[in-house]
PDB file of N, CA and C in Angstrom:
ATOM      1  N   UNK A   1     -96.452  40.870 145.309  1.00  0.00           N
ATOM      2  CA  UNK A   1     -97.848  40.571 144.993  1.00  0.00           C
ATOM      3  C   UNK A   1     -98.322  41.473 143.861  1.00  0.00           C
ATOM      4  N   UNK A   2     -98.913  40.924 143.200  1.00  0.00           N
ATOM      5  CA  UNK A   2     -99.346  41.882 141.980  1.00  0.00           C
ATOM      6  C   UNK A   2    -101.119  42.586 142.056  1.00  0.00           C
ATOM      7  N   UNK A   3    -101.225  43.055 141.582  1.00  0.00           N
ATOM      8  CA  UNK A   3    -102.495  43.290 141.405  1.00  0.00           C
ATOM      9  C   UNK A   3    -103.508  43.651 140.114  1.00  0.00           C
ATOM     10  N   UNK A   4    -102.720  42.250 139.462  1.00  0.00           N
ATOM     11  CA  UNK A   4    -103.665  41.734 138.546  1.00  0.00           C
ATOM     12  C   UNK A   4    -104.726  40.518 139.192  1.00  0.00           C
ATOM     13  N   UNK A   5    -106.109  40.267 138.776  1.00  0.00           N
ATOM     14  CA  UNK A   5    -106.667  39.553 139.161  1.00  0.00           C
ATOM     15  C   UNK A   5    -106.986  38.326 138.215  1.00  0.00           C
ATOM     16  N   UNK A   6    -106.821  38.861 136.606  1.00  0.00           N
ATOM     17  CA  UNK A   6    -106.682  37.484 136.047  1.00  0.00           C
ATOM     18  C   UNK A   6    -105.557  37.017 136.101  1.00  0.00           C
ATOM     19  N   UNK A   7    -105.720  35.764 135.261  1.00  0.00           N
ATOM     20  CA  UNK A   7    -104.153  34.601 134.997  1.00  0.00           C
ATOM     21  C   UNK A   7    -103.168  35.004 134.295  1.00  0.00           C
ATOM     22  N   UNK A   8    -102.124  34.579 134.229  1.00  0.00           N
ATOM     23  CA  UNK A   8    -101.275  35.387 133.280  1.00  0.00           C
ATOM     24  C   UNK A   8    -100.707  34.354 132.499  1.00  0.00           C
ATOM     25  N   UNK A   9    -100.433  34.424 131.070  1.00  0.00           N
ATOM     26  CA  UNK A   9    -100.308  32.677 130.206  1.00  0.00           C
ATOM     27  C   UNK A   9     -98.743  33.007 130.666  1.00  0.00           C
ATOM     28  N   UNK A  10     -98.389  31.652 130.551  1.00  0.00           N
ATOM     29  CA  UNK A  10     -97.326  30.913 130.974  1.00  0.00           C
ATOM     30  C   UNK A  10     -96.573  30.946 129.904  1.00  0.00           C
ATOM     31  N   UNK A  11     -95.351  30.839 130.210  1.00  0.00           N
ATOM     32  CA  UNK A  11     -94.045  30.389 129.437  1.00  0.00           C
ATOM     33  C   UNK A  11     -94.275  29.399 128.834  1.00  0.00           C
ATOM     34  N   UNK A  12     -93.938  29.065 127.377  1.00  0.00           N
ATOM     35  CA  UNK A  12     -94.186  27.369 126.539  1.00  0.00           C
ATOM     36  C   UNK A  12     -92.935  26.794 127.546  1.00  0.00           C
ATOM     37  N   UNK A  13     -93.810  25.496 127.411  1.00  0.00           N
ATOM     38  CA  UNK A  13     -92.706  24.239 127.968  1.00  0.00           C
ATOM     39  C   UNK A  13     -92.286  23.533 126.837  1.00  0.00           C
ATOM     40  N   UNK A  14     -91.010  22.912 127.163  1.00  0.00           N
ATOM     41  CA  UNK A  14     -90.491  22.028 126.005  1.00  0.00           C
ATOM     42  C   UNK A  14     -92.101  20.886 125.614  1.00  0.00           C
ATOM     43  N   UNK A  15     -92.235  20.456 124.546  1.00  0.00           N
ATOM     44  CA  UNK A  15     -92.841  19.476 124.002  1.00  0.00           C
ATOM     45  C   UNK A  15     -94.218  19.838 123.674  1.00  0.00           C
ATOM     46  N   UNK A  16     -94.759  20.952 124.006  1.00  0.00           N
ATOM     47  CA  UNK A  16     -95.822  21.602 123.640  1.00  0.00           C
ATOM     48  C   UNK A  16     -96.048  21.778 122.392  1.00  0.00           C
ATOM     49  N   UNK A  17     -97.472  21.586 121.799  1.00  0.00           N
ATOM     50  CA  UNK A  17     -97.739  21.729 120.342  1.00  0.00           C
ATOM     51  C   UNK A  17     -97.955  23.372 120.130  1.00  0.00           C
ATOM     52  N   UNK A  18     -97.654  23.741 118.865  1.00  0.00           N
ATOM     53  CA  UNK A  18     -97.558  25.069 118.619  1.00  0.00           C
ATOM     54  C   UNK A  18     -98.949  25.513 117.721  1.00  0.00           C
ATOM     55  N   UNK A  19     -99.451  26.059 117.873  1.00  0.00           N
ATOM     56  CA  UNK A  19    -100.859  26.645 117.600  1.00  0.00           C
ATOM     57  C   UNK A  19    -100.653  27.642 116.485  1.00  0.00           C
ATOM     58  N   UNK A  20    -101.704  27.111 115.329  1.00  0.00           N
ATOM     59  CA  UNK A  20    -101.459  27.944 114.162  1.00  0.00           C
ATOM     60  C   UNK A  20    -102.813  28.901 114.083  1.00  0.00           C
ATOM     61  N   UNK A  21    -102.884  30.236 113.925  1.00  0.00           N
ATOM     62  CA  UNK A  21    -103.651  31.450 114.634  1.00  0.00           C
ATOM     63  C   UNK A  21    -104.059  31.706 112.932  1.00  0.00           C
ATOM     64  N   UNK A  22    -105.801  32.101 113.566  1.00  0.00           N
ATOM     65  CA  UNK A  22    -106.329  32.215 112.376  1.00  0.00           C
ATOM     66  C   UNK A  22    -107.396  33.369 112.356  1.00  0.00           C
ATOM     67  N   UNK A  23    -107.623  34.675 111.234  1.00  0.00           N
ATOM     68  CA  UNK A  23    -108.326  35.832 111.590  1.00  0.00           C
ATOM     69  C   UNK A  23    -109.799  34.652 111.212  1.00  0.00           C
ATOM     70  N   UNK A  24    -110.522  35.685 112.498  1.00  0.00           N
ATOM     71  CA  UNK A  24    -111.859  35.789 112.946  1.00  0.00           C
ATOM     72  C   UNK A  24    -112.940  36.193 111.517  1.00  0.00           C
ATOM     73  N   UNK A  25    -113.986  35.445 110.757  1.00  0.00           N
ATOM     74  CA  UNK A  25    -114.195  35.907 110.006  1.00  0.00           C
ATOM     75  C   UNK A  25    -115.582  36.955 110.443  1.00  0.00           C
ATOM     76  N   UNK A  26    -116.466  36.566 111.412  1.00  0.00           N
ATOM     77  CA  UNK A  26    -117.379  37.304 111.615  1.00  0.00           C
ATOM     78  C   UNK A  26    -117.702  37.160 113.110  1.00  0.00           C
ATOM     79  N   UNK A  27    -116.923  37.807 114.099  1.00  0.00           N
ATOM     80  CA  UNK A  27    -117.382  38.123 115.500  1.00  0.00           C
ATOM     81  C   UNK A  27    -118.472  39.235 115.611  1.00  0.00           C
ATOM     82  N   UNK A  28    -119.226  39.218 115.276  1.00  0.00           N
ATOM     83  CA  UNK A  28    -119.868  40.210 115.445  1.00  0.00           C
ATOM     84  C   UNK A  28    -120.511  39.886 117.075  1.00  0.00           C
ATOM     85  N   UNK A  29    -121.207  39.421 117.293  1.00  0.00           N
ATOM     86  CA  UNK A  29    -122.089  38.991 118.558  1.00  0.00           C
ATOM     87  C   UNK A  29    -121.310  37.668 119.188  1.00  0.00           C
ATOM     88  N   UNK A  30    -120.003  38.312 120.007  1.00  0.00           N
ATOM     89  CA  UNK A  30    -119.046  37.696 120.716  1.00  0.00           C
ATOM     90  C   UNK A  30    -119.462  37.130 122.063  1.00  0.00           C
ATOM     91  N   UNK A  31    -119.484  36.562 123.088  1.00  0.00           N
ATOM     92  CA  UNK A  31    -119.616  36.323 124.359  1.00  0.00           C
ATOM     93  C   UNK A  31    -117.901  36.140 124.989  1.00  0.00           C
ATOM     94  N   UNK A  32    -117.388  36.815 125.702  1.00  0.00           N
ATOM     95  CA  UNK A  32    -116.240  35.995 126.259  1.00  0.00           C
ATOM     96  C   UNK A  32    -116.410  35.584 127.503  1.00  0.00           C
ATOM     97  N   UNK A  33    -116.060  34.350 127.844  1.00  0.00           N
ATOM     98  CA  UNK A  33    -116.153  33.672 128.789  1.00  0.00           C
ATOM     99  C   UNK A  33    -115.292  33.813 130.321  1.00  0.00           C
ATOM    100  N   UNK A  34    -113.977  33.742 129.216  1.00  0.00           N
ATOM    101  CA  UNK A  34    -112.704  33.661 130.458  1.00  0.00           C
ATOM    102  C   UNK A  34    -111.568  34.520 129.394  1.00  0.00           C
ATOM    103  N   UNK A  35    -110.685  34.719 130.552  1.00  0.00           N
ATOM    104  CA  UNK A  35    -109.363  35.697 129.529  1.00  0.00           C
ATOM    105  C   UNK A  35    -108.125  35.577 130.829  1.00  0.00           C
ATOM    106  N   UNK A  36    -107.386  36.230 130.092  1.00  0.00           N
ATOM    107  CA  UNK A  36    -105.683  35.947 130.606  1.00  0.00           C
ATOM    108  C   UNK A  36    -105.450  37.443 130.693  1.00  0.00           C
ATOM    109  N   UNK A  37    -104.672  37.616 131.791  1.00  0.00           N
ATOM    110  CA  UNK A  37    -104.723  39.390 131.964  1.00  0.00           C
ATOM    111  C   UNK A  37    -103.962  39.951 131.009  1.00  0.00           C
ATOM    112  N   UNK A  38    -104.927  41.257 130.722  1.00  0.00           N
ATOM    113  CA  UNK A  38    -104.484  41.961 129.623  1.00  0.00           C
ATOM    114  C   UNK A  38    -103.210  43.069 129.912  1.00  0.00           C
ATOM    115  N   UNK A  39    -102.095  42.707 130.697  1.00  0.00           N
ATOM    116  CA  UNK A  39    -101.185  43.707 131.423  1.00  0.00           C
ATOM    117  C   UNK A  39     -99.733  43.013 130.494  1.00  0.00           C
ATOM    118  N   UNK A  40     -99.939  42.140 129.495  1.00  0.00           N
ATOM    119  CA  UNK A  40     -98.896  41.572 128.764  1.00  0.00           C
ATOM    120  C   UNK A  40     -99.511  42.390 127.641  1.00  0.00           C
ATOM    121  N   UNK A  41     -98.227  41.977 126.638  1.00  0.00           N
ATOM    122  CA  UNK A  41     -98.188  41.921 125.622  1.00  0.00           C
ATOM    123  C   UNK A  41     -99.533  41.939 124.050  1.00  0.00           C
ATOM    124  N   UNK A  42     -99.695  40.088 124.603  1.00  0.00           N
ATOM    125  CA  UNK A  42    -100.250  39.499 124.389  1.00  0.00           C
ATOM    126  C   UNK A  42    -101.018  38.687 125.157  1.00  0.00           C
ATOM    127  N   UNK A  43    -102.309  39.081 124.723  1.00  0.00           N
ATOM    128  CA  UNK A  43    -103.064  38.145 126.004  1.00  0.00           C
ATOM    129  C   UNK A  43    -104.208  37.334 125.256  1.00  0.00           C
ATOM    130  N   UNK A  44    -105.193  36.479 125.952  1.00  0.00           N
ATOM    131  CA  UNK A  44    -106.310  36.188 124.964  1.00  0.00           C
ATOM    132  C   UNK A  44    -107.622  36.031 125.959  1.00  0.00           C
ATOM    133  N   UNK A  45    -108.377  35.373 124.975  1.00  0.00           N
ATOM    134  CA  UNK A  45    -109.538  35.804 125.625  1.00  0.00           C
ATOM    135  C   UNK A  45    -110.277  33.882 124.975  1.00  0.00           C
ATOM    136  N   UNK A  46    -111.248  33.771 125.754  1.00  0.00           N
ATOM    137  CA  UNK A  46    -112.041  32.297 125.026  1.00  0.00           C
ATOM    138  C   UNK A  46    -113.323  32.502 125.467  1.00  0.00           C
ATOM    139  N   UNK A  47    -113.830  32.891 123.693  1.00  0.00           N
ATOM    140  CA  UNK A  47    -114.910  33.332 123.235  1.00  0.00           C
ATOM    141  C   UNK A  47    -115.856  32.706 122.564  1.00  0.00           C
ATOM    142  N   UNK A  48    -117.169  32.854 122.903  1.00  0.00           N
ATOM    143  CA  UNK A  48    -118.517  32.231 122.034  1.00  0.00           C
ATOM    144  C   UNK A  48    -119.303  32.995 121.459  1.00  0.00           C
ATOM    145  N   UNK A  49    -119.618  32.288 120.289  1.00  0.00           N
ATOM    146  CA  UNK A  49    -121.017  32.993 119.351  1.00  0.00           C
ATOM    147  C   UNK A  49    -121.024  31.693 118.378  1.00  0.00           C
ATOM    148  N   UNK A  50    -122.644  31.935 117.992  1.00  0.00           N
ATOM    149  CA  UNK A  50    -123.106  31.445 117.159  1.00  0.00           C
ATOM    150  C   UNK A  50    -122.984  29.696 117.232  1.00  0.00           C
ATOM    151  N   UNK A  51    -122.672  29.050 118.497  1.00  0.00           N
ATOM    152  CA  UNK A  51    -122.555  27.786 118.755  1.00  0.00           C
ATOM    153  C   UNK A  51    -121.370  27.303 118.706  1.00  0.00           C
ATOM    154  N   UNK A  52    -120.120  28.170 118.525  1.00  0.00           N
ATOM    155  CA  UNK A  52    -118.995  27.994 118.030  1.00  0.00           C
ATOM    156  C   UNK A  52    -118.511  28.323 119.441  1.00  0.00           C
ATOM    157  N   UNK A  53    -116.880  27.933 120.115  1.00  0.00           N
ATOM    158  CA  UNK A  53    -116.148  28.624 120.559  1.00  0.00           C
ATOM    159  C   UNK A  53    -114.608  28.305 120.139  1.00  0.00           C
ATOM    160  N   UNK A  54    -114.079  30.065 120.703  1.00  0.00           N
ATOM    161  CA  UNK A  54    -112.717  29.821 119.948  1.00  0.00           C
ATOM    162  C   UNK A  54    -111.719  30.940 121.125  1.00  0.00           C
ATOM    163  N   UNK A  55    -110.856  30.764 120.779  1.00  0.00           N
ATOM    164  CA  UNK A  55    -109.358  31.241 121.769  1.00  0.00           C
ATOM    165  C   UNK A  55    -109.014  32.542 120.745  1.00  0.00           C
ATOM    166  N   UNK A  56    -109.894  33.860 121.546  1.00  0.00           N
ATOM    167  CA  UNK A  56    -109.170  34.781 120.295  1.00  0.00           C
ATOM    168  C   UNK A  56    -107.709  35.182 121.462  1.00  0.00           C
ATOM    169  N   UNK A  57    -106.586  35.608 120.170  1.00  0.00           N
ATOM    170  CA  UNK A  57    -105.185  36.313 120.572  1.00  0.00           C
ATOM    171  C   UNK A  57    -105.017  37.570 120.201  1.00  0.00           C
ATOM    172  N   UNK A  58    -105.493  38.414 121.613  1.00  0.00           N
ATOM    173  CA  UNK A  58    -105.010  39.844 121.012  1.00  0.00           C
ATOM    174  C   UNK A  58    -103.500  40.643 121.150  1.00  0.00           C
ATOM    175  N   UNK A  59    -103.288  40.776 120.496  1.00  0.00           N
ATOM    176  CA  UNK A  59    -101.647  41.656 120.373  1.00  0.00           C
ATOM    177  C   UNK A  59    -101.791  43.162 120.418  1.00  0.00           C
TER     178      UNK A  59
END
């Protein structure tokens, strides 16, 4: 049993589209909503501002 309480992203499956990652030009006044536990690598977070939302990837 672990004791992380968020999700942890998954392994790609065959046939999955591959996501092309793009810098953030002005987060300033972020909201995040939901996130993937930060005990990897790489984890992310899915974030709002300004009427926009987007899937940031932090490394």
């Amino acid at each position: 049993m672990s004791d992380c309480l968020s999700p942890h992203v998954k392994r790609p499956q065959p046939g999955q589209q591959r996501v092309d990652w793009f810098e953030v030009t002005d987060a300033a006044h972020v909201r995040v909503w939901a996130w993937t536990c930060p005990c990897r690598a790489v984890y992310f977070e899915l974030c709002k501002a300004g009427g926009s939302a987007f899937i940031r990837r932090i490394v």
